[in-house]
Protein backbone atom coordinates (compact mmCIF):
# COMPACT_ATOMS: atom_id res chain seq x y z
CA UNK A 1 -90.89 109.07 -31.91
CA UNK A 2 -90.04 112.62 -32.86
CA UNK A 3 -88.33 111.71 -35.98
CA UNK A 4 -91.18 109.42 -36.84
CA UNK A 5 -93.54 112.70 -36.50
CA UNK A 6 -91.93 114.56 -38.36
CA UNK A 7 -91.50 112.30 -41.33
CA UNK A 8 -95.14 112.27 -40.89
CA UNK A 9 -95.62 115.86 -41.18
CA UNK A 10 -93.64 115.86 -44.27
CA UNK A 11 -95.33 113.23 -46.01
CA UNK A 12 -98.94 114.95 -45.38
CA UNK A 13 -97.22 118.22 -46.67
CA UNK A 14 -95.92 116.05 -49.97
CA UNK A 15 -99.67 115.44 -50.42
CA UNK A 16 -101.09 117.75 -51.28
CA UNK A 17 -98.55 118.01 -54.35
CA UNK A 18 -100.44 114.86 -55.66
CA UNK A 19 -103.65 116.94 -55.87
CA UNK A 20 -102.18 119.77 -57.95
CA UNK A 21 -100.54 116.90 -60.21
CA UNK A 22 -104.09 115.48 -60.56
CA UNK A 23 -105.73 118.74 -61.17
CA UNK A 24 -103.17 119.66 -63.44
CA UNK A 25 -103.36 116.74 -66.17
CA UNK A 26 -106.92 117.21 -65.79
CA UNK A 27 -106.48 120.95 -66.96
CA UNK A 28 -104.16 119.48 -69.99
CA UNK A 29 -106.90 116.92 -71.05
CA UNK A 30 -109.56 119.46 -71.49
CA UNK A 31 -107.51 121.82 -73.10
CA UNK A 32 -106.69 119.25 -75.44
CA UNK A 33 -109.73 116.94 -75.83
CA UNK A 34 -112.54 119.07 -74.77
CA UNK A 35 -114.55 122.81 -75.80
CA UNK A 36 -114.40 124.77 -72.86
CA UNK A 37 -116.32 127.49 -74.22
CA UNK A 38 -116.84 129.47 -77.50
CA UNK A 39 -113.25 129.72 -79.74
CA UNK A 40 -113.31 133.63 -79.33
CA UNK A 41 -112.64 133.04 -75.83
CA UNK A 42 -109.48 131.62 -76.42
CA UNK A 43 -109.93 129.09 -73.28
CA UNK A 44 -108.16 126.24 -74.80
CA UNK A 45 -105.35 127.87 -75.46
CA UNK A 46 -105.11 129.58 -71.81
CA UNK A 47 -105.84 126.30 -70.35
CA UNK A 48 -103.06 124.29 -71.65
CA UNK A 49 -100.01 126.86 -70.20
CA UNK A 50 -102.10 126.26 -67.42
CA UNK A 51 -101.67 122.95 -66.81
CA UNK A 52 -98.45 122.77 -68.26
CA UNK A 53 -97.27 125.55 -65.70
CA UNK A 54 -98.48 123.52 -62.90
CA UNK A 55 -97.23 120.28 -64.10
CA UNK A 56 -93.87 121.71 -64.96
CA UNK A 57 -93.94 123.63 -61.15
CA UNK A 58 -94.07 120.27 -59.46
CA UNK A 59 -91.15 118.56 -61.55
CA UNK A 60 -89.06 121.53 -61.18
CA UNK A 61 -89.99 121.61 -57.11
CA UNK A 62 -89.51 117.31 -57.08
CA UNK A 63 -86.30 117.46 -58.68
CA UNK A 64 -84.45 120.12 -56.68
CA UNK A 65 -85.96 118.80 -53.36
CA UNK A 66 -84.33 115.65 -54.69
CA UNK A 67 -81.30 117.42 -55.49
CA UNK A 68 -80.93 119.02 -52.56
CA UNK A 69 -81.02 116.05 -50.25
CA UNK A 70 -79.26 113.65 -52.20
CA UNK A 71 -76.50 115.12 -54.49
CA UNK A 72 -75.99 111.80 -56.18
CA UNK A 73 -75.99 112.53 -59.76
CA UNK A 74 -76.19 108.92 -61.38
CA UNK A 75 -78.98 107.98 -58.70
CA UNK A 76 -80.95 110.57 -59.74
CA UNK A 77 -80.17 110.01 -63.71
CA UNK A 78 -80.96 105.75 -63.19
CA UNK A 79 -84.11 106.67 -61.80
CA UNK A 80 -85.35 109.83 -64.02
CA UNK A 81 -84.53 107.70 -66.90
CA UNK A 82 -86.38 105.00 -65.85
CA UNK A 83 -89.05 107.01 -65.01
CA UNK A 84 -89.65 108.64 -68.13
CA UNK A 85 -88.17 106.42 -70.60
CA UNK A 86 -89.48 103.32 -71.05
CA UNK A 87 -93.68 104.00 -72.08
CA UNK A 88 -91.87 107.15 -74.05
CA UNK A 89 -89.96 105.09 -76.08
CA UNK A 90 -92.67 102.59 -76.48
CA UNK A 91 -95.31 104.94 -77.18
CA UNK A 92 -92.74 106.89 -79.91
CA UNK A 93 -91.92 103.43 -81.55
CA UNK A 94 -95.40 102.82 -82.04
CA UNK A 95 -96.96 105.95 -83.31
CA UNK A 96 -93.88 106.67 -85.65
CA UNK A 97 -93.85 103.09 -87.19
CA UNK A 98 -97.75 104.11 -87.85
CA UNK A 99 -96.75 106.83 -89.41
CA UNK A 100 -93.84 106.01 -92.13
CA UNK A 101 -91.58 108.70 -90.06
CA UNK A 102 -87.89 108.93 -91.09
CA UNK A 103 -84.91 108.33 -89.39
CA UNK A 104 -84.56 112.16 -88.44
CA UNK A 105 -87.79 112.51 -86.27
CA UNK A 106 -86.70 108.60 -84.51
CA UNK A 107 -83.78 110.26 -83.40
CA UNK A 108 -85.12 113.66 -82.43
CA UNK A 109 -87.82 111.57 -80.23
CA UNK A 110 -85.86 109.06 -79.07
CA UNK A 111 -82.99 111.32 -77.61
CA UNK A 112 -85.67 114.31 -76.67
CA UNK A 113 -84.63 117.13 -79.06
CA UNK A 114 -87.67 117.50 -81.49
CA UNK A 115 -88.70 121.07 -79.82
CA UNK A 116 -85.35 122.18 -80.90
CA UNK A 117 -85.79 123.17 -85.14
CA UNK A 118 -86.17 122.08 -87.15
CA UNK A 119 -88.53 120.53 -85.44
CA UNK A 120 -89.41 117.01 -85.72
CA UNK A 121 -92.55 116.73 -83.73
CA UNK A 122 -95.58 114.90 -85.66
CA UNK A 123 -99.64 115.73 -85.21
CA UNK A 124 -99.55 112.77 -82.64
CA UNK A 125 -96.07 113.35 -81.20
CA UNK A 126 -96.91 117.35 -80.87
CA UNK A 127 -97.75 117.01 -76.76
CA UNK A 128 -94.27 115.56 -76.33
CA UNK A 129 -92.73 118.82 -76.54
CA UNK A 130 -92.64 118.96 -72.74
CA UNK A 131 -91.04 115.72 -72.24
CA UNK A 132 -88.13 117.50 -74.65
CA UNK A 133 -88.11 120.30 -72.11
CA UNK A 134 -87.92 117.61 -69.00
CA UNK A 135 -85.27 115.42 -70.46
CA UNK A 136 -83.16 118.60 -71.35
CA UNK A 137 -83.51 120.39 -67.90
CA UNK A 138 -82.94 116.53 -65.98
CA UNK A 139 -79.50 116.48 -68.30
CA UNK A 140 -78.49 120.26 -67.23
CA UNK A 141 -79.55 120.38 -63.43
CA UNK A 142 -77.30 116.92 -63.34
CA UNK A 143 -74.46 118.27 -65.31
CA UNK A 144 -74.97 121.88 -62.56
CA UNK A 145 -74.52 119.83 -59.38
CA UNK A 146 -71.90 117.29 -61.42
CA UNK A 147 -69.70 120.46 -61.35
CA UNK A 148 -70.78 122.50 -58.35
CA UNK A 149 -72.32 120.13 -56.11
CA UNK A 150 -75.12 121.15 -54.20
CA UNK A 151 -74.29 125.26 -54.12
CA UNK A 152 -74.80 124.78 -58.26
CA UNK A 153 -78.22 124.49 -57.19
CA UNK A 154 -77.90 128.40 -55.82
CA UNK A 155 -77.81 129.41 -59.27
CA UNK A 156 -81.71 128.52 -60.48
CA UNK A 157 -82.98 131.43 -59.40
CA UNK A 158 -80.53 133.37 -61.58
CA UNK A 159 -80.90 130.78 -64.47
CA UNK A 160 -84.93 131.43 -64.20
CA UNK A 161 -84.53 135.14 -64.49
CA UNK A 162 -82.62 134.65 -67.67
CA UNK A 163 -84.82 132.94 -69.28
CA UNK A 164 -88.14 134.94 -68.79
CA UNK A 165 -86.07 137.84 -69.27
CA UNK A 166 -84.74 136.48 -72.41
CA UNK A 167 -88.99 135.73 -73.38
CA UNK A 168 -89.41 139.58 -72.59
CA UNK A 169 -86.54 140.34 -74.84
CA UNK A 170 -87.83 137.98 -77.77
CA UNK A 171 -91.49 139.07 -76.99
CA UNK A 172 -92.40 135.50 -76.39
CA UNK A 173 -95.60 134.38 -73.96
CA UNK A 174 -95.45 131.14 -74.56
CA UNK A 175 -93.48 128.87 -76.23
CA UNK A 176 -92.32 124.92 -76.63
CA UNK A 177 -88.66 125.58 -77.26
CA UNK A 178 -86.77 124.95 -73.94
CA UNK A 179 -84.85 127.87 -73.48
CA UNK A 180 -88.35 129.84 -74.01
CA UNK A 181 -90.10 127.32 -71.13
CA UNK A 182 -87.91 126.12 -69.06
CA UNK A 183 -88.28 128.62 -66.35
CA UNK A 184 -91.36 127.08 -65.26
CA UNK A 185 -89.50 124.27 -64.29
CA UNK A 186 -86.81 126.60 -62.73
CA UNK A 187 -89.89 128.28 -61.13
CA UNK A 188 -90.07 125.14 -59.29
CA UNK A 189 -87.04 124.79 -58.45
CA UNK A 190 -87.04 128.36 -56.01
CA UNK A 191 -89.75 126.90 -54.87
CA UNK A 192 -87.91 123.89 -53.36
CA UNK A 193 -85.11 126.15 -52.60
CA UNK A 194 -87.78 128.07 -50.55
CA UNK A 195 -89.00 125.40 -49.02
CA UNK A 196 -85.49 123.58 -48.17
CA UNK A 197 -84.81 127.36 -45.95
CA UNK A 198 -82.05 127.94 -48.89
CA UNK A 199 -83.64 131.40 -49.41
CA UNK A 200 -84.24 132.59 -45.96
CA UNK A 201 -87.43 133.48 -44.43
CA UNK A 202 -88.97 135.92 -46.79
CA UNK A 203 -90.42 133.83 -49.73
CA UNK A 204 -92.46 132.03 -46.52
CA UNK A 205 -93.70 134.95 -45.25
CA UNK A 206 -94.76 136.69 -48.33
CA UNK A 207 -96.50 133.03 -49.48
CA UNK A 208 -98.07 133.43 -45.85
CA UNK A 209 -99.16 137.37 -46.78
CA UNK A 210 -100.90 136.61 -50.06
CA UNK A 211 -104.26 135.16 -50.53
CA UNK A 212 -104.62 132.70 -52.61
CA UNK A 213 -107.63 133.07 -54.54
CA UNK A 214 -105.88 136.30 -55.65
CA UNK A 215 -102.95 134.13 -56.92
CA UNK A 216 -105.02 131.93 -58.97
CA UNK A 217 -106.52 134.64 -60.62
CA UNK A 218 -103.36 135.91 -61.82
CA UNK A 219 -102.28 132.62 -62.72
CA UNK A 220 -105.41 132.62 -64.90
CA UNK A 221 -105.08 135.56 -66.27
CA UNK A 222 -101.38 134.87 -67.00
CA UNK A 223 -102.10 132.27 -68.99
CA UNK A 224 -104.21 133.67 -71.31
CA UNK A 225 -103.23 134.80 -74.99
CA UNK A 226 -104.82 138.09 -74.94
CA UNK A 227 -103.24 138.72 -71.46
CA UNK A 228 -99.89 140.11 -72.78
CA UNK A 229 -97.20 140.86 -70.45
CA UNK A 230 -98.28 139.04 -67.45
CA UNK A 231 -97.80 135.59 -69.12
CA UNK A 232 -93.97 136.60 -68.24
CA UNK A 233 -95.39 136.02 -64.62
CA UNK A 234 -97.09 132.56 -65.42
CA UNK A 235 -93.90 130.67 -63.82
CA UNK A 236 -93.70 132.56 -60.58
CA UNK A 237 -97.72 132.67 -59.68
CA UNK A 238 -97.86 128.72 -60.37
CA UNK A 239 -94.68 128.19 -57.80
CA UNK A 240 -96.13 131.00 -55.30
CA UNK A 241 -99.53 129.16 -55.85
CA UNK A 242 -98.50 125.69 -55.42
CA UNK A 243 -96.32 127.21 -52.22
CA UNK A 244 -98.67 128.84 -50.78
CA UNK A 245 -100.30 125.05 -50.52
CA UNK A 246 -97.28 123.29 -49.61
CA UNK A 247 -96.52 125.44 -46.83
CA UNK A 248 -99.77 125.20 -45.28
CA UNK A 249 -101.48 128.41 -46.45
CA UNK A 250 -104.61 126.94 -48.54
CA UNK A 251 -108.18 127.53 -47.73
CA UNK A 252 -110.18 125.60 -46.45
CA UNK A 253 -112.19 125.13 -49.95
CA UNK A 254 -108.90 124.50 -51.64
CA UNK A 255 -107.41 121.74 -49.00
CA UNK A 256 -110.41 119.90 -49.62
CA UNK A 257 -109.73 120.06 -53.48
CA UNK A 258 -106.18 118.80 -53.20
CA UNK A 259 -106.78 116.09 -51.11
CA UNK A 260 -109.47 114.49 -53.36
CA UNK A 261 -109.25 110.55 -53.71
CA UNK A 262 -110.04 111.64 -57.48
CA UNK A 263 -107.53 113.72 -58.05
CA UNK A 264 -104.57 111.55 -56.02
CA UNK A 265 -105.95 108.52 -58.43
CA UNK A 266 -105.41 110.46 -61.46
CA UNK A 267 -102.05 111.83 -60.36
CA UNK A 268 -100.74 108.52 -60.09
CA UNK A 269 -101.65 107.72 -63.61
CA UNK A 270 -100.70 111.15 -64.98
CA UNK A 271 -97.61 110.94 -66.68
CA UNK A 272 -99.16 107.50 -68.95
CA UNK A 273 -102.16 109.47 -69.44
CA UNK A 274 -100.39 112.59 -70.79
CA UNK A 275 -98.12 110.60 -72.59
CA UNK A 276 -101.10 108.38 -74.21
CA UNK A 277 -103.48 110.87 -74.79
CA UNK A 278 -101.57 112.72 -77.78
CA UNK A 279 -101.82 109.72 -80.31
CA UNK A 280 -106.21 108.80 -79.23
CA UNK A 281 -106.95 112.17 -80.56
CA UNK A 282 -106.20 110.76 -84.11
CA UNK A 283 -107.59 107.71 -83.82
CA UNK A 284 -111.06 106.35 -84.88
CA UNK A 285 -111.90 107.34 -81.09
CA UNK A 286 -110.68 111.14 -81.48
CA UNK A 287 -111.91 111.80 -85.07
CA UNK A 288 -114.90 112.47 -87.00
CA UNK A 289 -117.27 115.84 -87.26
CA UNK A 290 -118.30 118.09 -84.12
CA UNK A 291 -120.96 116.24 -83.06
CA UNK A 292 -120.08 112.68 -83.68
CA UNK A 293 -116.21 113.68 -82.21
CA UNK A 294 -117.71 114.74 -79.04
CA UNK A 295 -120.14 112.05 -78.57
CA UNK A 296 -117.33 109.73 -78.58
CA UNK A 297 -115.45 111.57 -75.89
CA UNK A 298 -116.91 109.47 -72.63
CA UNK A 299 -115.64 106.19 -74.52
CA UNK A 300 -112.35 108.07 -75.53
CA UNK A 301 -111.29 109.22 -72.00
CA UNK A 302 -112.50 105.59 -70.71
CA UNK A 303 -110.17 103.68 -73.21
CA UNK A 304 -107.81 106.57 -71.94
CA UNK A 305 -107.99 105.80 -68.33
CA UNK A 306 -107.99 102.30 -68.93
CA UNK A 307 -104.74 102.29 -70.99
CA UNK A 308 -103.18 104.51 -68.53
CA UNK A 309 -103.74 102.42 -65.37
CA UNK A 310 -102.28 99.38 -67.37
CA UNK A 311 -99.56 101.32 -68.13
CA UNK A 312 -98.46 102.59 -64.26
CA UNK A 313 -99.47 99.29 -62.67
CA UNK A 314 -98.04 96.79 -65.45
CA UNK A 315 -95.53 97.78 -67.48
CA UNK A 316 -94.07 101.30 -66.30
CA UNK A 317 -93.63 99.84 -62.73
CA UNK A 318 -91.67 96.95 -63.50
CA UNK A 319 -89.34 99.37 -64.90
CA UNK A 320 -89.42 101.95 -62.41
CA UNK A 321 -88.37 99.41 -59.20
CA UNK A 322 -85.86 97.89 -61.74
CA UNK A 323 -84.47 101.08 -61.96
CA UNK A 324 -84.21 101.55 -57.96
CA UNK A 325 -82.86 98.18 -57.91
CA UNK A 326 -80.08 99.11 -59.94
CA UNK A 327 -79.15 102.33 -58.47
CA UNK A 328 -78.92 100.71 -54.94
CA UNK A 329 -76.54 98.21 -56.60
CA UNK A 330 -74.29 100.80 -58.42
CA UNK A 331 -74.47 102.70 -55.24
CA UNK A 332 -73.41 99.74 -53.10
CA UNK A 333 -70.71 99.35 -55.66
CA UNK A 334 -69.28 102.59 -55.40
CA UNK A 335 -69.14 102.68 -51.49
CA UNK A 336 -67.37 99.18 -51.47
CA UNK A 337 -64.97 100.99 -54.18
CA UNK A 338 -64.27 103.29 -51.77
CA UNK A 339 -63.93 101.54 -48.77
CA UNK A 340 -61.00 99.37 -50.41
């Protein structure tokens, strides 16, 4: 009965991560298909690193935790890549064929290096950037534990400090080259370290110290162009903020947020919606002058939503519990390997 709590706990803790996924493709959307106020404010361009950070935060947390508990590199490779693959592929097959691209940028898409220059990243292929940086960072945690098992997961918070150190060298706030971004995914990464007790007791207690209205300020503000130096900080206050809710230190206001119906609905269609969303904005739905653009927004984002949940329920899930399928088989395999 005990264990059975517990697991219960842990699950309601898990959560809440669903309402910062939500909220955070939300963020991206606007950033990218909305005005959220006039150009000299530079809001768009603070509120994608925004969502990005967040999104990124969770991965980097979801992975580690994964990581951490089950240091079985090809079960978490058969899954990721079934994850992530399949409506990538499609999606890149289709807007590429659309657009008379050469054999170059099908290559640099298909195997996830078109951040890296020259870069091979078209207007509707632009937002895939990130999935670059996920593919790249799945490849080298993998390769990390490969060769140090599970204490090659000790190193991330040394690999994060390199690379925003390494942005403070270059004098880069933001960037879509991997080895400029990454550490928000490493960010993550402490986080599950934290949160695993691989850090001792501190991080905890100074989540448990800080308020968290005061974090998301600074994650604001760190995301902002005009904000200079403390976008170096952008990885850290998304972790500490999305901590300080995993741990159990969110207002009341906040809890509330994160626990939407709304938002858990959109997190589970996040990743087609994200992925979809890049190509609508050039089509008939996405183009056009000011006014006609944004009076076609409500039908856009419906179309969206509507592609999206066709896309997690019909096609990317078939996939996805393939995927398990076959990493419970090549597991089974191995043991009986073993055992003979």
């Amino acid at each position: 009965m005990a264990s059975v709590t517990i697991a219960q706990a842990e699950a309601d803790r898990y959560q809440v991560l669903d309402g910062w996924r939500g909220l955070s493709i939300l963020i991206v959307l606007a950033a990218h298909l909305l005005p959220l106020g006039p150009k000299s404010w530079q809001l768009n361009d603070a509120a994608g690193p925004l969502g990005m950070s967040l999104f990124f935060t969770l991965s980097g947390f979801l992975i580690t935790n994964f990581l951490l508990r089950k240091q079985n590199v090809l079960d978490f490779l058969i899954r990721r890549l079934f994850r992530i693959v399949p409506l990538a592929w499609l999606y890149i097959i289709i807007v590429l064929s659309l657009t008379q691209s050469n054999i170059s940028q099908y290559l640099a898409h298909i195997f996830f290096y078109a951040n890296w220059p020259p870069m091979q990243l078209t207007d509707a292929t632009s937002h895939l950037w990130s999935l670059c940086v996920e593919m790249q960072f799945y490849i080298g945690i993998a390769f990390l534990v490969l060769l140090l098992k599970g204490r090659g997961l000790l190193l991330i918070p040394a690999l994060c400090l390199i690379v925003t150190l390494y942005r403070v060298h270059d004098g880069v706030y933001v960037a879509i080259n991997t080895w400029y971004r990454v550490d928000e995914i490493l960010a993550g990464g402490i986080l599950a370290l934290s949160f695993n007790d691989k850090l001792g007791v501190y991080p905890k207690k100074l989540l448990g110290w800080l308020n968290q209205w005061v974090l998301i300020a600074l994650l604001l503000l760190s995301c902002h162009p005009e904000s200079g130096f403390m976008n170096y900080f952008r990885p850290y206050l998304a972790a500490m903020l999305i901590g300080s809710s995993l741990f159990g230190y969110s207002s009341n206001h906040i809890s509330r947020l994160m626990n939407s119906k709304v938002l858990f609905y959109l997190a589970s269609i996040s990743y087609a919606l994200y992925v979809i969303h890049g190509g609508m904005r050039y089509t008939w739905l996405g183009e056009g002058e000011i006014l006609e653009k944004y009076i076609k927004r409500p039908l856009l984002f419906t179309v969206l939503i509507v592609l999206a949940h066709l896309s997690t329920f019909y096609y990317e899930k078939k996939f996805i519990s393939f995927g398990k399928a076959l990493s419970l088989k090549v597991q089974k395999r191995s043991n009986n390997l073993v055992a003979t």
